[in-house]
PDB file of N, CA and C in Angstrom:
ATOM      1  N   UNK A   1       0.842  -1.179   0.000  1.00  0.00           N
ATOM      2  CA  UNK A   1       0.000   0.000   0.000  1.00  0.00           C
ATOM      3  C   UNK A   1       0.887   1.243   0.000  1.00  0.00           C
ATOM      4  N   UNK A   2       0.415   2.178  -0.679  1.00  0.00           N
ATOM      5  CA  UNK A   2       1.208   3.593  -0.779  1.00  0.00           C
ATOM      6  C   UNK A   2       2.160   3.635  -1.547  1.00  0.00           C
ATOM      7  N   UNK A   3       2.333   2.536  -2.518  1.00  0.00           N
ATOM      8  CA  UNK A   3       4.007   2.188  -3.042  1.00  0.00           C
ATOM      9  C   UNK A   3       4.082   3.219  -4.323  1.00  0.00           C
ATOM     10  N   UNK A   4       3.010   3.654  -4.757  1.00  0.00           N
ATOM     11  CA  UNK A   4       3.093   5.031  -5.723  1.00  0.00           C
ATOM     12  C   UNK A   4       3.172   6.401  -5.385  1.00  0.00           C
ATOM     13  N   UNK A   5       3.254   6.355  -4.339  1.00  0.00           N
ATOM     14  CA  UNK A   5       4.167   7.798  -3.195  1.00  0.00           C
ATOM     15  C   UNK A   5       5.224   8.134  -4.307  1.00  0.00           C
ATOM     16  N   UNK A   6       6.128   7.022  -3.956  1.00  0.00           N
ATOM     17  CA  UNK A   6       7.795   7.571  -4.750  1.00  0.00           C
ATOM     18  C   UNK A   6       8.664   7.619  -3.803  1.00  0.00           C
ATOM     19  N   UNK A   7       9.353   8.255  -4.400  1.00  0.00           N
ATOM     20  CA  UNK A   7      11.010   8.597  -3.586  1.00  0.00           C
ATOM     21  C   UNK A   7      11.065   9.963  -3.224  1.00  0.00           C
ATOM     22  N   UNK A   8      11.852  10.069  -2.605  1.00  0.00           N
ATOM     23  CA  UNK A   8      12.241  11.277  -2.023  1.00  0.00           C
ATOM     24  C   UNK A   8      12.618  12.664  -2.886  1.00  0.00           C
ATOM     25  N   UNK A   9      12.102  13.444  -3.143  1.00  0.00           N
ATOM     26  CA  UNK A   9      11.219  14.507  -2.436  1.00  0.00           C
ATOM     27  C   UNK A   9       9.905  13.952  -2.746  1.00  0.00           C
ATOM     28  N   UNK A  10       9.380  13.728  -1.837  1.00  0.00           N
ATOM     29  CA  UNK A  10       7.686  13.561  -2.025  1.00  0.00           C
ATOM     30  C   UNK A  10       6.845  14.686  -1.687  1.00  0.00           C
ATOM     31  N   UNK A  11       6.352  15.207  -2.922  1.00  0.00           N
ATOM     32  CA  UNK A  11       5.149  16.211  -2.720  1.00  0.00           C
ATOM     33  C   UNK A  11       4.015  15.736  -1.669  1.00  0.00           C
ATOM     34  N   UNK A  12       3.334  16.772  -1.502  1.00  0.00           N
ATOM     35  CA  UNK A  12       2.213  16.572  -0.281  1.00  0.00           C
ATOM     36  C   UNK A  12       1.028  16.517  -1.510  1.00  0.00           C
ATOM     37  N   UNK A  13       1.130  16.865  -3.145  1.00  0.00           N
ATOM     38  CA  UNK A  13       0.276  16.314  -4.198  1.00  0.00           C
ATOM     39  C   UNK A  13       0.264  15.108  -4.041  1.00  0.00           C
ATOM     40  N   UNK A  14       1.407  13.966  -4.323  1.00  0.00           N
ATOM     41  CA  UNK A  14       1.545  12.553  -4.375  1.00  0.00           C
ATOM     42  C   UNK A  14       0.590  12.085  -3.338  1.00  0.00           C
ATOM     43  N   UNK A  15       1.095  12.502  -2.228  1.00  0.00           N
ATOM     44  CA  UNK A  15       0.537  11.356  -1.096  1.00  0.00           C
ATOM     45  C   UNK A  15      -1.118  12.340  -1.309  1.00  0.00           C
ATOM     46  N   UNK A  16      -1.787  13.183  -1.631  1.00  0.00           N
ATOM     47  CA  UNK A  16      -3.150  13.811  -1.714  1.00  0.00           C
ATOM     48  C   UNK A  16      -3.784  12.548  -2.756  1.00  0.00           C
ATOM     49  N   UNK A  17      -3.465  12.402  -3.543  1.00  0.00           N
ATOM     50  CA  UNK A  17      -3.393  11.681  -4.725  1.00  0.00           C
ATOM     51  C   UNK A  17      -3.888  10.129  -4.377  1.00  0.00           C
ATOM     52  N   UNK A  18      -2.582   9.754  -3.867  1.00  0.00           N
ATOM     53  CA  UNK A  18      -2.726   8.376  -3.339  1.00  0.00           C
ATOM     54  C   UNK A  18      -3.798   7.955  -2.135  1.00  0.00           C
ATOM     55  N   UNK A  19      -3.979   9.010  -1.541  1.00  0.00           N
ATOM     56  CA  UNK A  19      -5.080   8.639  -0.452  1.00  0.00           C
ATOM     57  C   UNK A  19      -6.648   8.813  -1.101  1.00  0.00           C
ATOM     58  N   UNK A  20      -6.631   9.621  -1.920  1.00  0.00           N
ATOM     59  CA  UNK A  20      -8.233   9.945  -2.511  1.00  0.00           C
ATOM     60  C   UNK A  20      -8.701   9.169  -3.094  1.00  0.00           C
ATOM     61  N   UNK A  21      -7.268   8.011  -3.924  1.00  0.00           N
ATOM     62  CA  UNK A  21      -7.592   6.737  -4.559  1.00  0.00           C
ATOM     63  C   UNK A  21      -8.135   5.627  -4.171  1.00  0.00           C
ATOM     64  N   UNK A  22      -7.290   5.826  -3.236  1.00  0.00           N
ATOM     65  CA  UNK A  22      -7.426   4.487  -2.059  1.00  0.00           C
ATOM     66  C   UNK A  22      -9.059   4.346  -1.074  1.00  0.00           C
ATOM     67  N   UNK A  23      -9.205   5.650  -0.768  1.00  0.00           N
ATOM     68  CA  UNK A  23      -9.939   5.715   0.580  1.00  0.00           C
ATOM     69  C   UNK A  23     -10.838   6.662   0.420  1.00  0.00           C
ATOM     70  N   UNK A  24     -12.101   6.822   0.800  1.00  0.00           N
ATOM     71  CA  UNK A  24     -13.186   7.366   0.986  1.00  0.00           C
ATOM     72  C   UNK A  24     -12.731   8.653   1.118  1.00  0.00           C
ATOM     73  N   UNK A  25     -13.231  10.121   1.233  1.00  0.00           N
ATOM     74  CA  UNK A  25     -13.236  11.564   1.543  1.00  0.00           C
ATOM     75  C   UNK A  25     -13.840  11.340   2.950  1.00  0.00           C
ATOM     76  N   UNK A  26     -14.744  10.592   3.475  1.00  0.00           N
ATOM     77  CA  UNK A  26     -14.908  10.576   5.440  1.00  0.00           C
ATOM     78  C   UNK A  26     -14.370   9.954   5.685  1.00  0.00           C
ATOM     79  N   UNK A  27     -13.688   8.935   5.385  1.00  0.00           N
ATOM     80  CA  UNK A  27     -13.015   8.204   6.369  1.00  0.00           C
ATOM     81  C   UNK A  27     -11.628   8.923   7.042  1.00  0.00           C
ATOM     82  N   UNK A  28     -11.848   8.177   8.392  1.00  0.00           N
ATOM     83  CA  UNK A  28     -11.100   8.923   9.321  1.00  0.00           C
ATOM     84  C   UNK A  28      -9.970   8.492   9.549  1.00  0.00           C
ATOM     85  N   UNK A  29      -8.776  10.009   9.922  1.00  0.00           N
ATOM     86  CA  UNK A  29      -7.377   8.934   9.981  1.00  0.00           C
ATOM     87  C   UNK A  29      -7.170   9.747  11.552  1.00  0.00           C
ATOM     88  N   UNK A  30      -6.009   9.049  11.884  1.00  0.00           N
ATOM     89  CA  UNK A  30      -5.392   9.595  13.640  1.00  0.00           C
ATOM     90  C   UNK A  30      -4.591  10.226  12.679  1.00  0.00           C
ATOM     91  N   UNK A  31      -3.678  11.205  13.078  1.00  0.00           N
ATOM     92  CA  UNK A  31      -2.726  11.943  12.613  1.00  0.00           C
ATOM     93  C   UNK A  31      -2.037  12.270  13.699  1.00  0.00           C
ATOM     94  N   UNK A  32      -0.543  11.856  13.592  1.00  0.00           N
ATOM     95  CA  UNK A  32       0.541  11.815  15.084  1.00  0.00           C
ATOM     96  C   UNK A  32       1.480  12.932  14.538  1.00  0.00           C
ATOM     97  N   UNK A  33       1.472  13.160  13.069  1.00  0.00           N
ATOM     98  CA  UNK A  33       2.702  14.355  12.758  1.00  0.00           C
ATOM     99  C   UNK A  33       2.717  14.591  11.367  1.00  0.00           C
ATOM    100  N   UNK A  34       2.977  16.059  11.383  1.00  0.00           N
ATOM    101  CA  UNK A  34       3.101  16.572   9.921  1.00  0.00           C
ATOM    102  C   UNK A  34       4.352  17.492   9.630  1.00  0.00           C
ATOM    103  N   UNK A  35       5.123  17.568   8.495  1.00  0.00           N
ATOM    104  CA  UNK A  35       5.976  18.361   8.678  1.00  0.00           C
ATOM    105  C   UNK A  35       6.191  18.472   7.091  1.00  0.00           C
ATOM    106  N   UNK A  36       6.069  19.938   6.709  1.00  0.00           N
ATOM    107  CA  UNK A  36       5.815  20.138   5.359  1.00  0.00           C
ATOM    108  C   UNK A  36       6.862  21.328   5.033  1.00  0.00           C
ATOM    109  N   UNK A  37       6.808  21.469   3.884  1.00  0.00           N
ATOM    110  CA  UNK A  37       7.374  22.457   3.178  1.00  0.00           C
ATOM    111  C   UNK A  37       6.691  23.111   1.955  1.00  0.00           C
ATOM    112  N   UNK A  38       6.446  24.424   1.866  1.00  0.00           N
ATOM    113  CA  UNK A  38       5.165  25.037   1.127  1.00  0.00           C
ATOM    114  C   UNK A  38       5.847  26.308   0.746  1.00  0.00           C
ATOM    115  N   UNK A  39       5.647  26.592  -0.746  1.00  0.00           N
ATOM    116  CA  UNK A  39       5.687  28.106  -1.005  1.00  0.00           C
ATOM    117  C   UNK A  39       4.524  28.918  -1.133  1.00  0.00           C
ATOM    118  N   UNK A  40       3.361  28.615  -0.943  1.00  0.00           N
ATOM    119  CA  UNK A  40       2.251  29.577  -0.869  1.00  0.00           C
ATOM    120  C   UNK A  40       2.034  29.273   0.762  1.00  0.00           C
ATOM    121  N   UNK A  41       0.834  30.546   0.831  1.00  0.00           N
ATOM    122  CA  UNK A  41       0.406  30.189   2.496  1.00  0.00           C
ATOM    123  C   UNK A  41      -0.099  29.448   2.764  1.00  0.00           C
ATOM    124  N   UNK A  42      -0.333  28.335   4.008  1.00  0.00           N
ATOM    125  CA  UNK A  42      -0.995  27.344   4.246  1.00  0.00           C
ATOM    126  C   UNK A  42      -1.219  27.345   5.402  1.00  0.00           C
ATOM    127  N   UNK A  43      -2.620  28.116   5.950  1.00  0.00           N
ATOM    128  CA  UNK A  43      -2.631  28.001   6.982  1.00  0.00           C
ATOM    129  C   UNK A  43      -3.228  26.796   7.903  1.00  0.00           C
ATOM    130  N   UNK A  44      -3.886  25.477   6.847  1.00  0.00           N
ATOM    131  CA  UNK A  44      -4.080  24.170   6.911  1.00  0.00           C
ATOM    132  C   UNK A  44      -3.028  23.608   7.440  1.00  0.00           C
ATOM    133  N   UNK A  45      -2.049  23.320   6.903  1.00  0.00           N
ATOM    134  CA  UNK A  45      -0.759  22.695   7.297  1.00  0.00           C
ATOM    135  C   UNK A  45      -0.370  23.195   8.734  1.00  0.00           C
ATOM    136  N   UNK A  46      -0.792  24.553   8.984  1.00  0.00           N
ATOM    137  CA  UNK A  46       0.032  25.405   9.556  1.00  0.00           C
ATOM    138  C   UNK A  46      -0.542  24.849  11.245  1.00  0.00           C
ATOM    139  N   UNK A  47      -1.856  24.679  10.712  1.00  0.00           N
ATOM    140  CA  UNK A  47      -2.639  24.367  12.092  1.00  0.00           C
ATOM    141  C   UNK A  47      -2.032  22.849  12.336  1.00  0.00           C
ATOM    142  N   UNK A  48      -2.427  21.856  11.557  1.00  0.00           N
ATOM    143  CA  UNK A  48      -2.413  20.605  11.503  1.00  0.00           C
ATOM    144  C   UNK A  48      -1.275  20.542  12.191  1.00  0.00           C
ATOM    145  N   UNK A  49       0.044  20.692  11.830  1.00  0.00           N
ATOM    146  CA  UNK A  49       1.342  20.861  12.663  1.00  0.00           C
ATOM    147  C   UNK A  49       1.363  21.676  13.788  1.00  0.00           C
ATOM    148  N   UNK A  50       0.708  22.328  14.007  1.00  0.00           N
ATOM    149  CA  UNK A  50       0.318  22.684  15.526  1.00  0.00           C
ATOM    150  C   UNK A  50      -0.565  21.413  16.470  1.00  0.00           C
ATOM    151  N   UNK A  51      -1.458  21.712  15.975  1.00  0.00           N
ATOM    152  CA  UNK A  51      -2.526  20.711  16.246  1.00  0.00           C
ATOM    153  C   UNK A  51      -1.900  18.897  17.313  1.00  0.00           C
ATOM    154  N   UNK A  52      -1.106  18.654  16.429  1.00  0.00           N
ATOM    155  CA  UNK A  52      -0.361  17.488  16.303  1.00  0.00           C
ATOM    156  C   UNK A  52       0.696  17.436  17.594  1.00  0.00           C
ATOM    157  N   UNK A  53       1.304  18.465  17.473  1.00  0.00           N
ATOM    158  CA  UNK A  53       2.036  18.955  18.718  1.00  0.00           C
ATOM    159  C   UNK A  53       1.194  18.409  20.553  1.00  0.00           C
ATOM    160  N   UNK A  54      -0.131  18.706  20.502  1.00  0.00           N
ATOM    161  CA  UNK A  54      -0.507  18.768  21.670  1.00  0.00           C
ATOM    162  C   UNK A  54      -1.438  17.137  21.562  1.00  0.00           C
ATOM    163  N   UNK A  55      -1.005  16.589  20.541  1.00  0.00           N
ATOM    164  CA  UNK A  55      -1.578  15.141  20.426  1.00  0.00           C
ATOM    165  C   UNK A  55      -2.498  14.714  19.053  1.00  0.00           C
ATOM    166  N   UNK A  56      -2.613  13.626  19.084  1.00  0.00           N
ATOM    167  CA  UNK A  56      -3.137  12.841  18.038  1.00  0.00           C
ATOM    168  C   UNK A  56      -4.617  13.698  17.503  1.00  0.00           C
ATOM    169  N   UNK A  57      -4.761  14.161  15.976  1.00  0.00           N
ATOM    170  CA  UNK A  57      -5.443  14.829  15.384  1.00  0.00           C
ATOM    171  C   UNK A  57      -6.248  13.656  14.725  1.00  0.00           C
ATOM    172  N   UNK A  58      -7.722  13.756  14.743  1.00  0.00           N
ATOM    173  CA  UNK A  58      -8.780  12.993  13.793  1.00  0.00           C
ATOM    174  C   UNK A  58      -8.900  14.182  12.902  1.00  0.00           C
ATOM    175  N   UNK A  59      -8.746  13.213  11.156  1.00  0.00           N
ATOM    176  CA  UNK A  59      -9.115  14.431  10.051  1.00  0.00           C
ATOM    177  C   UNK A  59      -9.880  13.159   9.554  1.00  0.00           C
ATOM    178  N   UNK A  60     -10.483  13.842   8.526  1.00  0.00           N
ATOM    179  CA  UNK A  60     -11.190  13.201   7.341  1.00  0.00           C
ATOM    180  C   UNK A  60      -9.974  13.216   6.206  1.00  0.00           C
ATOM    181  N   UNK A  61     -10.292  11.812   5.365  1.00  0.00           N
ATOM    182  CA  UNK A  61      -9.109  11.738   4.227  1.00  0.00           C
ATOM    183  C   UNK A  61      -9.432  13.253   3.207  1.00  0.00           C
ATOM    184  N   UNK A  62     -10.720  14.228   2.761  1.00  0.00           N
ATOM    185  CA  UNK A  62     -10.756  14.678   2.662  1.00  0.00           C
ATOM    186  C   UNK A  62     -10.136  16.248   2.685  1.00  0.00           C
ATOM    187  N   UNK A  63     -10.456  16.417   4.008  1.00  0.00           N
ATOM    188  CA  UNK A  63      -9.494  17.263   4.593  1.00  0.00           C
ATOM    189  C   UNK A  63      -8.084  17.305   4.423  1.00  0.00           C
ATOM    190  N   UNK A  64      -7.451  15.979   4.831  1.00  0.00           N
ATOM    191  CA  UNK A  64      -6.072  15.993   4.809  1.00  0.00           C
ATOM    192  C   UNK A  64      -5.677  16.387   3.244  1.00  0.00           C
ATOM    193  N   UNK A  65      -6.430  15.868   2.200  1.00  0.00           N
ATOM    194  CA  UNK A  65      -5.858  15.565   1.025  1.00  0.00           C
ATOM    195  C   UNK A  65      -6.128  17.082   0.360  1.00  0.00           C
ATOM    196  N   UNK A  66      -7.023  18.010   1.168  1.00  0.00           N
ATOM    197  CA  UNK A  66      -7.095  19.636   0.985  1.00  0.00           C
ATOM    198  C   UNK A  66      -6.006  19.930   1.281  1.00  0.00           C
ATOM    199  N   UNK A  67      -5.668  19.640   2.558  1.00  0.00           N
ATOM    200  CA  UNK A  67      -3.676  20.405   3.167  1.00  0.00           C
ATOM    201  C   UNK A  67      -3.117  19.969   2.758  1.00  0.00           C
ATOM    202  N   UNK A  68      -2.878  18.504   2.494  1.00  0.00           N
ATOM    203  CA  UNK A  68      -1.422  18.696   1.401  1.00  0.00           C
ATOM    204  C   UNK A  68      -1.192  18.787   0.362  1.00  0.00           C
ATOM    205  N   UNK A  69      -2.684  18.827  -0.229  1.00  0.00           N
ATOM    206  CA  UNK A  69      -2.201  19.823  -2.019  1.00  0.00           C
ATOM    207  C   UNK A  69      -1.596  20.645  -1.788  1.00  0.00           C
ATOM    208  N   UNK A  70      -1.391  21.413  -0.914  1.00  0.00           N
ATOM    209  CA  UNK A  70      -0.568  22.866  -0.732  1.00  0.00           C
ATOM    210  C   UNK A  70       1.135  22.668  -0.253  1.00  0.00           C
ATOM    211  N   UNK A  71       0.913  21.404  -0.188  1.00  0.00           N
ATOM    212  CA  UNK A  71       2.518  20.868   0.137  1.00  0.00           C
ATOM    213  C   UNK A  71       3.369  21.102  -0.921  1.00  0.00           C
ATOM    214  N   UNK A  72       4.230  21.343  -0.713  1.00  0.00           N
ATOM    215  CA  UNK A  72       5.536  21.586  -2.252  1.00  0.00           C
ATOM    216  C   UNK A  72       6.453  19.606  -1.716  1.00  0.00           C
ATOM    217  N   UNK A  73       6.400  19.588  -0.185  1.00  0.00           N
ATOM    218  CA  UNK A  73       7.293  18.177   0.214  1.00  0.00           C
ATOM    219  C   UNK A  73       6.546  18.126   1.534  1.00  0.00           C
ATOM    220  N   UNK A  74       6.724  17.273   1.217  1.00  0.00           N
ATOM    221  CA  UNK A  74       6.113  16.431   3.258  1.00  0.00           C
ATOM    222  C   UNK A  74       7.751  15.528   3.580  1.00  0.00           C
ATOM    223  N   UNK A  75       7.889  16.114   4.273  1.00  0.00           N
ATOM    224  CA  UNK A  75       9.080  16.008   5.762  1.00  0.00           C
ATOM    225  C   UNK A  75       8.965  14.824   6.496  1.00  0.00           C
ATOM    226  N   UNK A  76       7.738  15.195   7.029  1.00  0.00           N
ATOM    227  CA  UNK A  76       7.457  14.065   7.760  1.00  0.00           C
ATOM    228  C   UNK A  76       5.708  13.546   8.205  1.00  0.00           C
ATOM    229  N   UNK A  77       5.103  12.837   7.962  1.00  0.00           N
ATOM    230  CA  UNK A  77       4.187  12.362   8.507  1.00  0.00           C
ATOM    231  C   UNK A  77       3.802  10.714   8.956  1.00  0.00           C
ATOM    232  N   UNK A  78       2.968  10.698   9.988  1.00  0.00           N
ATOM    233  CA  UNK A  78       2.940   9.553  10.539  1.00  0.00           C
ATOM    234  C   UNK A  78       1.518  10.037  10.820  1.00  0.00           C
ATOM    235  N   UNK A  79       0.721   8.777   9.865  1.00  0.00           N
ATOM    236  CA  UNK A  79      -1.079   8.707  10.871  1.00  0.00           C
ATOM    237  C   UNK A  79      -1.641   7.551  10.246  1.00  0.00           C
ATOM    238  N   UNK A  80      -2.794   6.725  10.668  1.00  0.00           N
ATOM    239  CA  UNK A  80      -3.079   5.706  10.390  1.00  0.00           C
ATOM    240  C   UNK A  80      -4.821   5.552  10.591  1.00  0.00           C
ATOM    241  N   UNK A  81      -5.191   4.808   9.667  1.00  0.00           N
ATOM    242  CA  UNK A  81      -6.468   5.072   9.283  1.00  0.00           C
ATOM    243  C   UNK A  81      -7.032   4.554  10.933  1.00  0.00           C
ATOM    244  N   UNK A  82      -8.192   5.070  11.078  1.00  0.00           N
ATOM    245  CA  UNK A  82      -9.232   5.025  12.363  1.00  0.00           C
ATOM    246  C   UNK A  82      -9.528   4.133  12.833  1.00  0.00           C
ATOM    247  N   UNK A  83     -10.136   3.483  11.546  1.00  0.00           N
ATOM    248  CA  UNK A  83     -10.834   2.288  11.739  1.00  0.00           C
ATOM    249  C   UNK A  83     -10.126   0.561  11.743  1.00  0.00           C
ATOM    250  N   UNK A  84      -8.650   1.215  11.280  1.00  0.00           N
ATOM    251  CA  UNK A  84      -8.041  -0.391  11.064  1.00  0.00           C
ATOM    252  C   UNK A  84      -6.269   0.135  11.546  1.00  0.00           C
ATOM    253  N   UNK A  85      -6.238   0.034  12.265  1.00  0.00           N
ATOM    254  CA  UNK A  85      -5.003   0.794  12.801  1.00  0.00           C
ATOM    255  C   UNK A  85      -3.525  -0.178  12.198  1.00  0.00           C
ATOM    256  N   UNK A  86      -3.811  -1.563  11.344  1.00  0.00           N
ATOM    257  CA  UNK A  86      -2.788  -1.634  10.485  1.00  0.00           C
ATOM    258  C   UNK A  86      -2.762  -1.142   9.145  1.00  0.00           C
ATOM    259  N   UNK A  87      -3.118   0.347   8.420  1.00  0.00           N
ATOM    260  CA  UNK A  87      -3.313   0.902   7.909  1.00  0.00           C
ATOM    261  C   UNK A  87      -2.598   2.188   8.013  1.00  0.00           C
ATOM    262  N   UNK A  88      -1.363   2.395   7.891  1.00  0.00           N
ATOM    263  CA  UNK A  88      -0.393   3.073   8.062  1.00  0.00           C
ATOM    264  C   UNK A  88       0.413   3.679   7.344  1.00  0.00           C
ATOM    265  N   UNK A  89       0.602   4.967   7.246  1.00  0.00           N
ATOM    266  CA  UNK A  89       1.285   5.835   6.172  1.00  0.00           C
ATOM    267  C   UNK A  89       2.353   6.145   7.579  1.00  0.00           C
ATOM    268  N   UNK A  90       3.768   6.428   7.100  1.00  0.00           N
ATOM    269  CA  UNK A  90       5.161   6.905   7.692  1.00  0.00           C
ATOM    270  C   UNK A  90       5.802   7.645   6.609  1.00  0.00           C
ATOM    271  N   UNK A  91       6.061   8.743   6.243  1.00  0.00           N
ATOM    272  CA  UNK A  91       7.226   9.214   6.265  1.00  0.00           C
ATOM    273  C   UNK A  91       8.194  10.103   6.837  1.00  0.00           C
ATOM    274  N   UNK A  92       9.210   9.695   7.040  1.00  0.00           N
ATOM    275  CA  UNK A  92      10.322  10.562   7.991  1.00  0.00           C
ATOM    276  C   UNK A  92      11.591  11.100   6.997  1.00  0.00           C
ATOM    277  N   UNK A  93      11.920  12.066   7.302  1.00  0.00           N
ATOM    278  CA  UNK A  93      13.168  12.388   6.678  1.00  0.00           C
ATOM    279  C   UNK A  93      12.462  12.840   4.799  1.00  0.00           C
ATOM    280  N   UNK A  94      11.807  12.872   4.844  1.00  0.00           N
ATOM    281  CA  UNK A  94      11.061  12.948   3.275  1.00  0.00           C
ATOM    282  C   UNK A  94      11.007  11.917   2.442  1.00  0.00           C
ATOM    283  N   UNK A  95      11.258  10.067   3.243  1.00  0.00           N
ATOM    284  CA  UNK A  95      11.133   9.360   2.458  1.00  0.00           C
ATOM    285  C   UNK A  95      10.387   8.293   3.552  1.00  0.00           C
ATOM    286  N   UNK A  96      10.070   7.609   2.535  1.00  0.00           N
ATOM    287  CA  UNK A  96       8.398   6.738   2.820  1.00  0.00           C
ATOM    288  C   UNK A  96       9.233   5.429   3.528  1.00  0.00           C
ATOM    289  N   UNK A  97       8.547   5.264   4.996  1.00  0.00           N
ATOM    290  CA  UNK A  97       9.303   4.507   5.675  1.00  0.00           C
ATOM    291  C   UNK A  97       8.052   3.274   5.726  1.00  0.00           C
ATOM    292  N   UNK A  98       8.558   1.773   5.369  1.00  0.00           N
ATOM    293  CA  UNK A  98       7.346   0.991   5.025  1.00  0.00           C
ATOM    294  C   UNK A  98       7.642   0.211   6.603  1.00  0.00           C
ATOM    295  N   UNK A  99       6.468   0.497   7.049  1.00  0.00           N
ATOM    296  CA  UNK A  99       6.199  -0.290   8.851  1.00  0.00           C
ATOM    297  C   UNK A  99       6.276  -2.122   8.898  1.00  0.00           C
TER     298      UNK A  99
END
């Protein structure tokens, strides 16, 4: 799963992409961390990485896949779908770490 992410630099398009394919617009993910890189404003991202800070964020795949269109690279994220918690997206360092 996720293996059309790519390599490193991974846009926050790719992984928007890959989740809208995969998975419903409600379905719900935990979200433990985000860490992006953006040349327009994003004040989506901006929260979400706040957000995350003070603990585990519920988004809709929807939502998420709104904030990281605005990604130029995702850094880092770690969250895993709601309902099936071996359902797991990682990346660290800007490359896709398979659990």
């Amino acid at each position: 799963m996720f293996e059309s992410i790519g390599d490193s630099p991974i846009s926050g398009e790719a992984v928007a992409a890959e989740l809208a394919a995969q998975f419903g617009q409600d379905e719900r993910w935990l979200l433990f961390d985000i860490e992006t890189l953006t040349d327009v404003d994003a004040l989506a991202l901006g929260d979400l990485w706040s957000n995350t800070r003070q603990g585990p964020v519920a988004i809709t795949t929807g939502a998420l896949c709104s904030a990281l269109a605005l990604a130029s690279q995702v850094v880092s994220l770690d969250m895993q779908l709601d309902s099936d918690s071996t359902v797991q997206l990682l990346i660290e360092d800007g490359s896709r770490v398979i659990p």
